[in-house]
N, C-alpha and C. Protein backbone atom coordinates (compact mmCIF):
# COMPACT_ATOMS: atom_id res chain seq x y z
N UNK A 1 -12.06 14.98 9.41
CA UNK A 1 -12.89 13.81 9.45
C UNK A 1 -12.62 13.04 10.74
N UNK A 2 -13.49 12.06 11.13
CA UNK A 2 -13.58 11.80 12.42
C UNK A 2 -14.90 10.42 11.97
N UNK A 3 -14.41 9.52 12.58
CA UNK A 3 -15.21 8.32 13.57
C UNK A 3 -16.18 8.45 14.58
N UNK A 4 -17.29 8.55 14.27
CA UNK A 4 -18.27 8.16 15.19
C UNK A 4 -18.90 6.81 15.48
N UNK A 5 -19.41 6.66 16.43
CA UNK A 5 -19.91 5.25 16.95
C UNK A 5 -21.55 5.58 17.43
N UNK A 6 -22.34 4.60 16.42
CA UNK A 6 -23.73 4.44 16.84
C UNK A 6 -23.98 3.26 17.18
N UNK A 7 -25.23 3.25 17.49
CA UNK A 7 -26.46 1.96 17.70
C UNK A 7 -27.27 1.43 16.56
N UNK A 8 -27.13 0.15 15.90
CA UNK A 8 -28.33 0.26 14.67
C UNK A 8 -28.70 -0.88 15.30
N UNK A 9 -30.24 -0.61 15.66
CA UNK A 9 -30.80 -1.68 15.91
C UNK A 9 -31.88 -2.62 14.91
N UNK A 10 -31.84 -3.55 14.77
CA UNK A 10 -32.66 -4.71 13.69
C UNK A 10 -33.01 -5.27 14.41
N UNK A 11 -34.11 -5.64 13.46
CA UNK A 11 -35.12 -7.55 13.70
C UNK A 11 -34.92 -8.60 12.61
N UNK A 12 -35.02 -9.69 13.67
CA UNK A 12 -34.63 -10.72 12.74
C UNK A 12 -35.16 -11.60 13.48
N UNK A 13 -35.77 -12.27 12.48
CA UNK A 13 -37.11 -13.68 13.26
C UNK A 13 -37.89 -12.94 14.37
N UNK A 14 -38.13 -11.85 14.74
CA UNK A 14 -38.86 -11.54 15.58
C UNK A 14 -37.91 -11.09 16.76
N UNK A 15 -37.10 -11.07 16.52
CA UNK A 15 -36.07 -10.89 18.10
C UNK A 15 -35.39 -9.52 17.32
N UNK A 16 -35.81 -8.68 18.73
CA UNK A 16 -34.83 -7.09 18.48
C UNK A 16 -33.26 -7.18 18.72
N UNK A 17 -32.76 -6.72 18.13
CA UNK A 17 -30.89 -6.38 18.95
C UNK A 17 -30.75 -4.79 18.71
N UNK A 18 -29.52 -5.04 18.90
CA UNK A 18 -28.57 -3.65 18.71
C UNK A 18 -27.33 -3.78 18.77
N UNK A 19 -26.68 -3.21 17.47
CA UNK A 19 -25.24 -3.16 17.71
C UNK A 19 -24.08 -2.08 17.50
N UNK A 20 -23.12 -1.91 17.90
CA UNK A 20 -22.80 -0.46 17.84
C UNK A 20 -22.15 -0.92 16.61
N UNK A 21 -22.29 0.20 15.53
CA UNK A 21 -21.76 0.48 14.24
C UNK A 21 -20.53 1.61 14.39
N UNK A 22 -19.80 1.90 13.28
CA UNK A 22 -18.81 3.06 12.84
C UNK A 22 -19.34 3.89 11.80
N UNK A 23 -19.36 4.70 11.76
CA UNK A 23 -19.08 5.70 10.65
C UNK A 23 -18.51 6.43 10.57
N UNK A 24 -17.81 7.19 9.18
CA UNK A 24 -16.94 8.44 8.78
C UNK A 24 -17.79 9.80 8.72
N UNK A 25 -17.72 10.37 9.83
CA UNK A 25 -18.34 11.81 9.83
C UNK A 25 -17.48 13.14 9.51
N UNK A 26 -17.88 14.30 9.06
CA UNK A 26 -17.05 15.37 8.71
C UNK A 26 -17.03 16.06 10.08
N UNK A 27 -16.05 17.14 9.95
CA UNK A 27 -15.79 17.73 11.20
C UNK A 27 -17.19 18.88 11.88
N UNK A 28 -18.12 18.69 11.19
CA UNK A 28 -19.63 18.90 11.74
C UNK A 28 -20.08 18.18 11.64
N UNK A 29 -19.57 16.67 12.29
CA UNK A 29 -20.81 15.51 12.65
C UNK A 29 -21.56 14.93 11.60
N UNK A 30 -21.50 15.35 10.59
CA UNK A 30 -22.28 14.86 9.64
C UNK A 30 -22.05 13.45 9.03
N UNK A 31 -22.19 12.69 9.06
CA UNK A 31 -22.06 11.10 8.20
C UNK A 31 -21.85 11.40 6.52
N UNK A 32 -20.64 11.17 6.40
CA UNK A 32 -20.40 11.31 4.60
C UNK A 32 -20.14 9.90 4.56
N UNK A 33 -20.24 8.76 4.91
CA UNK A 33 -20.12 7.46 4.57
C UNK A 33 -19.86 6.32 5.76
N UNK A 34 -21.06 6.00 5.77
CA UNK A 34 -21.41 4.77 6.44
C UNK A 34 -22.15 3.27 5.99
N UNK A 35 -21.00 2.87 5.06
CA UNK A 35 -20.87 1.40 4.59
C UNK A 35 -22.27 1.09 4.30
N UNK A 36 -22.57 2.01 3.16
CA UNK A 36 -23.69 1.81 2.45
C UNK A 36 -25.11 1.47 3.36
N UNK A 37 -25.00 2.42 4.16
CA UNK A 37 -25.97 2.28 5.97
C UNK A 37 -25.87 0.98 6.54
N UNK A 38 -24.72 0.32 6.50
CA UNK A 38 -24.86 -0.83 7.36
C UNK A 38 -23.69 -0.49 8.35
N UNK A 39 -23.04 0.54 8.08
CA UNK A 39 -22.29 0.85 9.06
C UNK A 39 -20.70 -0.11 9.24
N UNK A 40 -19.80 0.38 9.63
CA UNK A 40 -18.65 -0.39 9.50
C UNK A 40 -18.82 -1.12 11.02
N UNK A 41 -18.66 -2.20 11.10
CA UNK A 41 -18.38 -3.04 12.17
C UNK A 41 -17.47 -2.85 13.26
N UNK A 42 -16.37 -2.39 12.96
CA UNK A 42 -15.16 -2.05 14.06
C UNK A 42 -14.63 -0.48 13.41
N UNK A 43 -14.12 -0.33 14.57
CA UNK A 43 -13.50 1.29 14.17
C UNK A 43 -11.89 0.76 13.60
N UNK A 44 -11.29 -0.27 13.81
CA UNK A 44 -10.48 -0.49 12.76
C UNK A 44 -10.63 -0.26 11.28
N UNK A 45 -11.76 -1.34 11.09
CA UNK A 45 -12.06 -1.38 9.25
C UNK A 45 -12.96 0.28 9.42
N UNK A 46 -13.30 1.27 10.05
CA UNK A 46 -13.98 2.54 9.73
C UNK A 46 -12.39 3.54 9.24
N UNK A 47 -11.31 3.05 9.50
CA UNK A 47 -10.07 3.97 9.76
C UNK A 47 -9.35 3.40 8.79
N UNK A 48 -10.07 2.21 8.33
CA UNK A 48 -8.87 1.53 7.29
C UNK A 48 -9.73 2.27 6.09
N UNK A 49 -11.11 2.54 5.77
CA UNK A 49 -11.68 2.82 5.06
C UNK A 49 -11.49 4.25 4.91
N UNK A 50 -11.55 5.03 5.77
CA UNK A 50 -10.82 6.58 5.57
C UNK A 50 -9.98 6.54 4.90
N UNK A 51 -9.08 5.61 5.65
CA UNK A 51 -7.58 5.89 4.83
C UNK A 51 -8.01 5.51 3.47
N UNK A 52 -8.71 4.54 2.76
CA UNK A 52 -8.60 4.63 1.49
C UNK A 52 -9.67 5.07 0.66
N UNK A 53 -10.87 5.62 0.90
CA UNK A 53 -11.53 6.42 0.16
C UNK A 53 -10.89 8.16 0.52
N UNK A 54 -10.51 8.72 1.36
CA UNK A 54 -10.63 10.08 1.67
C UNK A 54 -8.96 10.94 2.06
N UNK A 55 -8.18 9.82 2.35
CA UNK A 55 -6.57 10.11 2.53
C UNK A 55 -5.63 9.74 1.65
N UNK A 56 -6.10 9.06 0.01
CA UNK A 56 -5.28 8.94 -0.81
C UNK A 56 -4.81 7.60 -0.66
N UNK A 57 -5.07 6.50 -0.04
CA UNK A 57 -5.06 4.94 0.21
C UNK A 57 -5.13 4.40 -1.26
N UNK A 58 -6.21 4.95 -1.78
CA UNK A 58 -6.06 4.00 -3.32
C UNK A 58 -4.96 4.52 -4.53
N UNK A 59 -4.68 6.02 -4.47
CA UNK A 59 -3.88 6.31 -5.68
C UNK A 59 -2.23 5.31 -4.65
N UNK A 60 -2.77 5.27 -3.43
CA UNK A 60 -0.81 5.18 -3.03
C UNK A 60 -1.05 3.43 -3.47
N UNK A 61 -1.82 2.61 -3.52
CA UNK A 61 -2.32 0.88 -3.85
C UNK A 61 -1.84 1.12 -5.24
N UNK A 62 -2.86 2.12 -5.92
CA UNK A 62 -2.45 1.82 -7.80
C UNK A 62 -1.05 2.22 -8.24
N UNK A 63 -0.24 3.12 -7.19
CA UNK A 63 0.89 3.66 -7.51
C UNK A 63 2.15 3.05 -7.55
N UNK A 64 1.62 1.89 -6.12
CA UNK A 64 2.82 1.11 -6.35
C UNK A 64 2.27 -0.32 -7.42
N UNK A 65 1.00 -0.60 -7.26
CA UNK A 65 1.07 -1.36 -8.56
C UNK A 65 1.73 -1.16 -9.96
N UNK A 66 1.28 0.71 -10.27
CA UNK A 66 2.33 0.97 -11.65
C UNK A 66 3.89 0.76 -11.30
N UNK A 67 4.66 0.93 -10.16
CA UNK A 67 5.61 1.02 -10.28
C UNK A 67 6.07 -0.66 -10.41
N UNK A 68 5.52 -1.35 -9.92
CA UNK A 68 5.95 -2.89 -9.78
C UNK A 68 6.03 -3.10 -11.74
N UNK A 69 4.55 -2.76 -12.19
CA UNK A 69 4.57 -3.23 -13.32
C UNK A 69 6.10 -2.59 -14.48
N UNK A 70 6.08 -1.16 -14.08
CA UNK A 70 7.18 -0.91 -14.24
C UNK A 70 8.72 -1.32 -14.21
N UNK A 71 9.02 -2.28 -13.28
CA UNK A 71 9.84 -2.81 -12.99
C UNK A 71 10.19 -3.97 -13.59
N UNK A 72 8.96 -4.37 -13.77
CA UNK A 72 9.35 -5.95 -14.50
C UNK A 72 8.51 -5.69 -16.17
N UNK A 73 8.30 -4.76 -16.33
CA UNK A 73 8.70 -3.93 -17.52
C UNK A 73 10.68 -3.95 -18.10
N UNK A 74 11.25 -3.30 -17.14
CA UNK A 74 12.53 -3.01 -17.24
C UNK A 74 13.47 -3.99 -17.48
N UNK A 75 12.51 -4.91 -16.67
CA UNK A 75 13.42 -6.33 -16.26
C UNK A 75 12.77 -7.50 -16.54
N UNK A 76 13.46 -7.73 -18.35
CA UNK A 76 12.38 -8.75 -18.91
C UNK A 76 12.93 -10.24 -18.95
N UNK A 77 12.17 -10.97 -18.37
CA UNK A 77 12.48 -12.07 -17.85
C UNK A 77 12.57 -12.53 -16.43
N UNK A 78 12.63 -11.62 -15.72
CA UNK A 78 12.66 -11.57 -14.17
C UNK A 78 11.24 -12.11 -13.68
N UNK A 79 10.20 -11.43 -14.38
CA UNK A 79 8.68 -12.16 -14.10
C UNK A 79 8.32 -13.75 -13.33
N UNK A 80 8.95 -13.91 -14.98
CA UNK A 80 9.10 -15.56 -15.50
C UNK A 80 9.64 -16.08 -14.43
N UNK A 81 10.88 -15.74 -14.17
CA UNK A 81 12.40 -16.10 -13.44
C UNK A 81 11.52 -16.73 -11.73
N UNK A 82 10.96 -15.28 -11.50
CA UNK A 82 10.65 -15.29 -9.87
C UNK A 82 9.41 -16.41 -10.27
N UNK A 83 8.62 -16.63 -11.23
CA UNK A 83 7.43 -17.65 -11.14
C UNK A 83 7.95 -19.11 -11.39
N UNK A 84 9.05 -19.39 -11.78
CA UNK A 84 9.74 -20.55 -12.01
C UNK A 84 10.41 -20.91 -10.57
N UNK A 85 11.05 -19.94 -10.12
CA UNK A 85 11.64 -20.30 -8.24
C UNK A 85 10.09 -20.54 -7.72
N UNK A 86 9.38 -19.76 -7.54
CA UNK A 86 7.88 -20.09 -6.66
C UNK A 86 7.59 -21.70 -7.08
N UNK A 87 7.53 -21.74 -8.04
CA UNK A 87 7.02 -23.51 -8.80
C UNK A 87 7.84 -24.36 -8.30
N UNK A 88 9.22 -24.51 -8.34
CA UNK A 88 9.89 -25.23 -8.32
C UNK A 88 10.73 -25.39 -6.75
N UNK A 89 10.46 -24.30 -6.28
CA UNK A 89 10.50 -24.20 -4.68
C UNK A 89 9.26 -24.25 -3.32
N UNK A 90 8.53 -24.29 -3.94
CA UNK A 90 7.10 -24.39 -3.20
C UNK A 90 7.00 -25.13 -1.77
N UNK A 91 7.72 -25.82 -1.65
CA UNK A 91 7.40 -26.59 -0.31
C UNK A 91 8.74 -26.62 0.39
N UNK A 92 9.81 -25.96 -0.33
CA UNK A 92 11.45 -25.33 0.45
C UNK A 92 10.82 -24.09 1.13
N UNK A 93 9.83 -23.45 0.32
CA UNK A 93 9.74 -21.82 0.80
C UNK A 93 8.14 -21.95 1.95
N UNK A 94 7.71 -23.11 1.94
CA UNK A 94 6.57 -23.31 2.82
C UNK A 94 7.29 -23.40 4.00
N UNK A 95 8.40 -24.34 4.61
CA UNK A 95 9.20 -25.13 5.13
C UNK A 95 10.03 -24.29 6.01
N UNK A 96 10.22 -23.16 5.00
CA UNK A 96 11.63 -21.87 5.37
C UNK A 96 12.32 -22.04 5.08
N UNK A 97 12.79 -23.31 4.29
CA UNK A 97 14.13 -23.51 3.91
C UNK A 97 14.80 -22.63 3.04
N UNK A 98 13.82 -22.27 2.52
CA UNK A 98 14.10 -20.74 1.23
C UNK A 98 13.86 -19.29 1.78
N UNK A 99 14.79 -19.08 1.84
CA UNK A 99 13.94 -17.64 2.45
C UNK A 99 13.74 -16.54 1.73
N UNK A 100 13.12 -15.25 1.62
CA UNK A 100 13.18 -14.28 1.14
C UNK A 100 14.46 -13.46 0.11
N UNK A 101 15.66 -14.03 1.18
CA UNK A 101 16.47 -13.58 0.99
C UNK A 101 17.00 -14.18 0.32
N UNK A 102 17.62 -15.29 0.12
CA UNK A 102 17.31 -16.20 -0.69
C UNK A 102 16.87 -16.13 -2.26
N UNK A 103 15.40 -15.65 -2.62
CA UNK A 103 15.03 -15.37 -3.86
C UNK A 103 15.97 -14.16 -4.07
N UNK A 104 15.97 -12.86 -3.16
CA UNK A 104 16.26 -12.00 -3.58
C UNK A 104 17.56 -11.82 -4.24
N UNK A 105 18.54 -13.11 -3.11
CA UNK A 105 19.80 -13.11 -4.06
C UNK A 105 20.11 -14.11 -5.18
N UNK A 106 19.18 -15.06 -4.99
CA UNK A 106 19.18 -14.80 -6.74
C UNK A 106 18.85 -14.59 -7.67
N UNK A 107 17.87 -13.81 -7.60
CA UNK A 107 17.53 -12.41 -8.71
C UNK A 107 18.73 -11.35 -8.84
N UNK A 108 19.47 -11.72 -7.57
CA UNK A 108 20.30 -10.34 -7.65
C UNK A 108 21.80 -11.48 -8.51
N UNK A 109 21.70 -12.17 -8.47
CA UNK A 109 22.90 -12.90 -9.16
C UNK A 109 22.50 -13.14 -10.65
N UNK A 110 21.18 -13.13 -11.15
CA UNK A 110 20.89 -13.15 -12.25
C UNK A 110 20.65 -12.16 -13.43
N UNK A 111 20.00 -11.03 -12.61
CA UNK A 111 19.64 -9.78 -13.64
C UNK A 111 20.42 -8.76 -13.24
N UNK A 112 21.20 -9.03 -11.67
CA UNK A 112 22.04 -8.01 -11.40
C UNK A 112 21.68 -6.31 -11.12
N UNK A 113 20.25 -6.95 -10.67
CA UNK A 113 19.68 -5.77 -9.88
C UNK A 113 19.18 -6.19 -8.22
N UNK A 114 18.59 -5.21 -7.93
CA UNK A 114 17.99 -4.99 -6.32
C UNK A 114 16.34 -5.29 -7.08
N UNK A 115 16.04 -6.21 -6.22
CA UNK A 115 14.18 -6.43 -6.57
C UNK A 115 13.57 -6.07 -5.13
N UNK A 116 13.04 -4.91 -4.77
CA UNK A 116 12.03 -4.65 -3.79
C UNK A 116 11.70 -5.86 -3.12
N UNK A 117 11.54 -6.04 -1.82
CA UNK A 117 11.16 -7.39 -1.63
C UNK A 117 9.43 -7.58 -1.19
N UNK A 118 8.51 -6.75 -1.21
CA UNK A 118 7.72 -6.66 -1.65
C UNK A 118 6.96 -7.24 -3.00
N UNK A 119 7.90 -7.23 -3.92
CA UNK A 119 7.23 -8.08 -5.14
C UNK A 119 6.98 -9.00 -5.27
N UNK A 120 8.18 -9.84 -4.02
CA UNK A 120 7.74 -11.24 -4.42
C UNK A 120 6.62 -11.68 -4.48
N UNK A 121 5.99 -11.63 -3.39
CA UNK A 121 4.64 -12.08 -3.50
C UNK A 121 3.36 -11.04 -3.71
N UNK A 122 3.38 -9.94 -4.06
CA UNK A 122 1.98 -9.49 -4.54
C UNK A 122 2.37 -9.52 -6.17
């Protein structure tokens, strides 16, 4: 698969343009998905979109969602724990006064595990 770059040109109020679009083509040129024909805007979001319709982007999104849920599955009360520091720290951790590290150690002084630091906030 491969990125190509076109021209789609429109009217609007009477005035022509043109703008170069993205699309995801197969390795014979062919267009298998171009943002529902409006075409992706930048070849960034065309490559971010590969990656997650056609390279496995979404099972690796839902995978670590199961594993998070998993985790605080394991670790009951920790949920709660980390949503009570967010509440009650909110404008220490806006500030920096709190840092990451910070939550992490004390989660790690409380349940006496390692919390990904990723969880905190998604």
């Amino acid at each position: 698969m491969k990125i190509i770059s076109y021209n789609k040109k429109h009217k609007e109020y009477g005035i022509e343009s043109e703008e170069t679009r993205f699309a995801i083509a197969d390795d014979n040129g062919k267009i298998i998905d171009d943002a529902q024909g409006y075409g992706y805007k930048t070849k960034q979001k065309a490559h971010k979109a590969m990656w997650y319709k056609f390279n496995g982007g979404s099972q690796k999104i839902e995978q670590r969602e199961n594993d998070k849920k998993e985790f605080f599955k394991k670790h009951i009360g920790l949920e709660k724990f980390l949503n009570d520091i967010m509440e009650n720290n909110f404008k220490e951790i806006a500030r920096g006064e709190v840092t990451d590290k910070d939550i992490l150690d004390w989660i790690k002084e409380k349940f006496n595990t390692d919390m990904p630091k990723e969880y905190i906030y998604n």
